[in-house]
N, C-alpha and C. Protein backbone atom coordinates (compact mmCIF):
# COMPACT_ATOMS: atom_id res chain seq x y z
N UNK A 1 36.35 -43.47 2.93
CA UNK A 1 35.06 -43.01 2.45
C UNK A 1 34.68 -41.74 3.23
N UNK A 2 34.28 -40.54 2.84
CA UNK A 2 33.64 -39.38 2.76
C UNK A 2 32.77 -39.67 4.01
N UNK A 3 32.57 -38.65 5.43
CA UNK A 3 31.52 -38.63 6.06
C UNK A 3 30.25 -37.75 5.59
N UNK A 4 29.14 -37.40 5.18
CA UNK A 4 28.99 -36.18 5.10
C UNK A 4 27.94 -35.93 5.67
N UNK A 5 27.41 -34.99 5.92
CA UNK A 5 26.16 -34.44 7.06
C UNK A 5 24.88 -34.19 6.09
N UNK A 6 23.99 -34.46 7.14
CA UNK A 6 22.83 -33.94 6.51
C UNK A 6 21.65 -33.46 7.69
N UNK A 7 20.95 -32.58 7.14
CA UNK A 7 19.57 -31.75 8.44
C UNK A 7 18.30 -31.89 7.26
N UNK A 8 17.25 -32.17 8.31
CA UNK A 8 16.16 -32.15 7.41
C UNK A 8 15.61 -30.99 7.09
N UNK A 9 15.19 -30.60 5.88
CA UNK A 9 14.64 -29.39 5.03
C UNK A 9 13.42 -28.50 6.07
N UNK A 10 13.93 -27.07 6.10
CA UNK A 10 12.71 -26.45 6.45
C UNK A 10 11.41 -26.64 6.22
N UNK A 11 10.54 -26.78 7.39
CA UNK A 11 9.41 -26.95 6.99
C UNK A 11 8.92 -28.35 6.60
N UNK A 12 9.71 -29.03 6.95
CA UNK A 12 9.60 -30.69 6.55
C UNK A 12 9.10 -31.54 8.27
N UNK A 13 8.11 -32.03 7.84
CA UNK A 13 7.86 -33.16 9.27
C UNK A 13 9.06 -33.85 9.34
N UNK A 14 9.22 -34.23 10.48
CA UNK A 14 10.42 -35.25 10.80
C UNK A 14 10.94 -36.10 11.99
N UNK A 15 11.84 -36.46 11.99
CA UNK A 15 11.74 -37.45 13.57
C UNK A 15 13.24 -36.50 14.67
N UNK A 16 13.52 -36.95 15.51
CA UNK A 16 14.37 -36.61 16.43
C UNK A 16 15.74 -36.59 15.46
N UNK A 17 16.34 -37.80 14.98
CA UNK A 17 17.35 -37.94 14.23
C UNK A 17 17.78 -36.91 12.94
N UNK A 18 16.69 -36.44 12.11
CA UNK A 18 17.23 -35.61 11.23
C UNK A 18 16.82 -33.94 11.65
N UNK A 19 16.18 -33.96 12.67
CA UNK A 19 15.85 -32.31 13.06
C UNK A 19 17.34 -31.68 13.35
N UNK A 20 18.32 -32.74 13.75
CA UNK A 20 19.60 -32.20 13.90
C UNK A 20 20.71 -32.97 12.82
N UNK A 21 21.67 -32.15 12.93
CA UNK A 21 22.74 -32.50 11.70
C UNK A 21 23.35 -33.99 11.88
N UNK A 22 22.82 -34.81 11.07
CA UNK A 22 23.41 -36.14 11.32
C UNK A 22 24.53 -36.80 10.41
N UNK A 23 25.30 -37.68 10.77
CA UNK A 23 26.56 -37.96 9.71
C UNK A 23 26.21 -39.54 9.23
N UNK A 24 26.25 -39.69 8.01
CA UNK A 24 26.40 -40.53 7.06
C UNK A 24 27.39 -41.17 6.38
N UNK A 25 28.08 -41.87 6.24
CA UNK A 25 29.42 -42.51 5.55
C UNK A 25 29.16 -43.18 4.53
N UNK A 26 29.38 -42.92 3.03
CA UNK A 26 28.94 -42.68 1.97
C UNK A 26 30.12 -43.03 1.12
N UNK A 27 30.18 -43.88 0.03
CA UNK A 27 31.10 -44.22 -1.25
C UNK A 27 30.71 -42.88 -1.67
N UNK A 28 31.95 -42.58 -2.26
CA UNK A 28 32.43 -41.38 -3.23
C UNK A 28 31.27 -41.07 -4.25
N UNK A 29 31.01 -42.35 -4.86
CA UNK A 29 30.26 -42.41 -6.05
C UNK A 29 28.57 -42.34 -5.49
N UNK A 30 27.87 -42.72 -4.44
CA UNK A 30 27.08 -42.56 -3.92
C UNK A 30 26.23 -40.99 -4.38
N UNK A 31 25.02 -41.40 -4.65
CA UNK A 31 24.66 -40.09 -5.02
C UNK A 31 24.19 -39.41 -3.60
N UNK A 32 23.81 -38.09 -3.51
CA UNK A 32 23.36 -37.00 -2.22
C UNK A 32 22.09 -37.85 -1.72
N UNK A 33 21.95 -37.93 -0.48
CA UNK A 33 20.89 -38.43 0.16
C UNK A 33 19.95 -37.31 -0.33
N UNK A 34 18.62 -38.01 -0.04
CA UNK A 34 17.07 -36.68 -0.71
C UNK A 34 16.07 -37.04 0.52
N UNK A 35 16.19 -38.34 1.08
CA UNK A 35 15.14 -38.39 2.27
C UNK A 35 16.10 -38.96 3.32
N UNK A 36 15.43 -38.77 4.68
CA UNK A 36 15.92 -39.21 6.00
C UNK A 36 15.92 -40.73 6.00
N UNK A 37 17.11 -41.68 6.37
CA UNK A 37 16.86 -42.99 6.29
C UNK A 37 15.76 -43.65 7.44
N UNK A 38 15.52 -42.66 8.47
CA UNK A 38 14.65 -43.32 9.33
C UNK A 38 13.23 -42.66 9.26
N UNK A 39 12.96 -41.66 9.20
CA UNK A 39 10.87 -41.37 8.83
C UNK A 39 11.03 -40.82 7.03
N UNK A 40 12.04 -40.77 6.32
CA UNK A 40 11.45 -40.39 5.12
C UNK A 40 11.32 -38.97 4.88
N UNK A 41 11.82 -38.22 5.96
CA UNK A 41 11.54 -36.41 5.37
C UNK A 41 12.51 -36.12 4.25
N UNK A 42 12.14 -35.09 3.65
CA UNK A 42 13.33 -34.40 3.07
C UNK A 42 14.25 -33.48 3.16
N UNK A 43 15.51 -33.94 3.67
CA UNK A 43 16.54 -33.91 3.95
C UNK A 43 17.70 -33.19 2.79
N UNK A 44 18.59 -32.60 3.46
CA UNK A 44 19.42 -31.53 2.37
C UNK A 44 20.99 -31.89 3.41
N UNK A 45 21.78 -31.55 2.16
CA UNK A 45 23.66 -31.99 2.35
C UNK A 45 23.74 -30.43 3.35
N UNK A 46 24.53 -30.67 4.15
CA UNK A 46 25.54 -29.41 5.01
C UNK A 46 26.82 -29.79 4.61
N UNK A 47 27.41 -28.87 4.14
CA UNK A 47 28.79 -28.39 4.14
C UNK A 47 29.71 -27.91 5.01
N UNK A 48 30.49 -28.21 5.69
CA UNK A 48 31.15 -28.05 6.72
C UNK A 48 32.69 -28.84 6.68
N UNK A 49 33.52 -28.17 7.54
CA UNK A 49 35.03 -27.88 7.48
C UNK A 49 35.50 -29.45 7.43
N UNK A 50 36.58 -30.22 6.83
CA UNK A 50 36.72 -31.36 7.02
C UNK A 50 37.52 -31.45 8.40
N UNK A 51 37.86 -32.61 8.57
CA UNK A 51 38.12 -33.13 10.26
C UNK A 51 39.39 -33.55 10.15
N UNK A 52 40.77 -33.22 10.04
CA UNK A 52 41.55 -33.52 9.79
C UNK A 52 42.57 -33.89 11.32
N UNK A 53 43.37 -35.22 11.46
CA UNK A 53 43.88 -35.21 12.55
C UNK A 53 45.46 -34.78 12.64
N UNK A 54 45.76 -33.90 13.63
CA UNK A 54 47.31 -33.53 13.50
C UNK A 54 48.55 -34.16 13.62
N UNK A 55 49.38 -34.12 13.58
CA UNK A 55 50.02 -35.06 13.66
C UNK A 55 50.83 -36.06 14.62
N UNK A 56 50.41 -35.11 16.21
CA UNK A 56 51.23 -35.48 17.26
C UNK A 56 49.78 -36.93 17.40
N UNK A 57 48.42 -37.14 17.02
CA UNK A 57 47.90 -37.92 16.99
C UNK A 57 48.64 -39.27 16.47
N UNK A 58 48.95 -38.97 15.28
CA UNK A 58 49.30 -40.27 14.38
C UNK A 58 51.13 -40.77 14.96
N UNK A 59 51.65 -39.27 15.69
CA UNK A 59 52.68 -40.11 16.23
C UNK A 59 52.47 -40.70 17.44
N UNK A 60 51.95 -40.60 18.60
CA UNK A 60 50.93 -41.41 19.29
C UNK A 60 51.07 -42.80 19.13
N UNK A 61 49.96 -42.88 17.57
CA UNK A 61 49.34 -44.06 17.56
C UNK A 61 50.75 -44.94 17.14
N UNK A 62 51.73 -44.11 16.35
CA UNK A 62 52.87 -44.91 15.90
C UNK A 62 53.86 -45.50 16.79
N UNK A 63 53.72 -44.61 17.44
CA UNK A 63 54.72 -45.07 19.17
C UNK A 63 54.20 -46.44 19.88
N UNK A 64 53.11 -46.47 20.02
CA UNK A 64 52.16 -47.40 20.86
C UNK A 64 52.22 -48.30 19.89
N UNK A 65 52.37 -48.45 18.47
CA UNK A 65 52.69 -49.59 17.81
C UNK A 65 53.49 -50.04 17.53
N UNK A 66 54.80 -49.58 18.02
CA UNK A 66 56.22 -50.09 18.05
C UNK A 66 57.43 -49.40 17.33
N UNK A 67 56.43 -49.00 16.51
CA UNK A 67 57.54 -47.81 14.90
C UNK A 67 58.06 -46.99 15.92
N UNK A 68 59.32 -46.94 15.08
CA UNK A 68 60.24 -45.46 15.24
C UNK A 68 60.05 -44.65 14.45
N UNK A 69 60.13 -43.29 14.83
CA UNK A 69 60.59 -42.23 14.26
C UNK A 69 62.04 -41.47 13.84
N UNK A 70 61.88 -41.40 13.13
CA UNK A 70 63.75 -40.85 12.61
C UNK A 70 63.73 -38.97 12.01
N UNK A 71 64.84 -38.32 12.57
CA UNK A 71 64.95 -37.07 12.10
C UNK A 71 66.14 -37.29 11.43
N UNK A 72 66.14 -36.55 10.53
CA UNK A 72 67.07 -36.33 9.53
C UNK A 72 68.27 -35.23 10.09
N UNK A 73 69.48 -35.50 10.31
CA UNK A 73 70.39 -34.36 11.02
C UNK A 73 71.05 -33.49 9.78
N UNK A 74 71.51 -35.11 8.70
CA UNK A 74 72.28 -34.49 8.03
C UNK A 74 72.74 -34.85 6.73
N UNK A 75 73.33 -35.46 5.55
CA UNK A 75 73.41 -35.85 4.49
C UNK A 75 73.55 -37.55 5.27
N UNK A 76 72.59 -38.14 5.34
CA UNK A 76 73.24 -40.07 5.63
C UNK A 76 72.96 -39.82 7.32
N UNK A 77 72.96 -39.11 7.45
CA UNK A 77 72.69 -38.94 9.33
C UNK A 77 71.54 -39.08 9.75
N UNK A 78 71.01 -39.86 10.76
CA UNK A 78 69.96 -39.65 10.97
C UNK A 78 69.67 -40.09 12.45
N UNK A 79 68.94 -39.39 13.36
CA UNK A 79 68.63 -39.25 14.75
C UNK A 79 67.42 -39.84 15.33
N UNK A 80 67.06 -40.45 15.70
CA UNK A 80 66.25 -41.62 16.58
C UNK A 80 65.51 -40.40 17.55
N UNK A 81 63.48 -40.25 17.09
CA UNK A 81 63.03 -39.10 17.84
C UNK A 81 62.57 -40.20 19.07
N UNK A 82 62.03 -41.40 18.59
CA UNK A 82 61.57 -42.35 19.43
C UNK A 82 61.54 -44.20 19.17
């Protein structure tokens, strides 16, 4: 599921929580938030870069869970990275 951000609207009363960009986790189908879930201001979507993790992360996590990794040398060959 989609994180997506939101800041409360210029010029809008508001509390501590939406004066700054806060993150929400949201079904796909979920329509755009319109007020702050905690005082009710009105609140607007930010757009910003997605968060993607690289990959020496996920080999990491794969190592520490027991999986191997395999490189490919050659037609049927194949080399043991970990």
């Amino acid at each position: 599921m989609p994180i997506r951000e939101y800041i409360r609207r210029d010029g809008e009363p508001g509390c501590d929580y939406c004066s700054k960009v806060f993150e929400q986790l949201e079904h796909p189908s979920c329509p755009v938030l319109e007020k702050c879930p905690r005082c009710r201001s009105q609140v607007h979507r930010v757009y910003s870069a997605p968060r993607v993790m690289n990959g020496t992360h996920l080999d990491d996590r794969a190592r520490k869970a027991g999986f191997h990794k395999l490189k490919k040398i050659s037609s049927g060959e194949y080399e043991k990275m970990y």
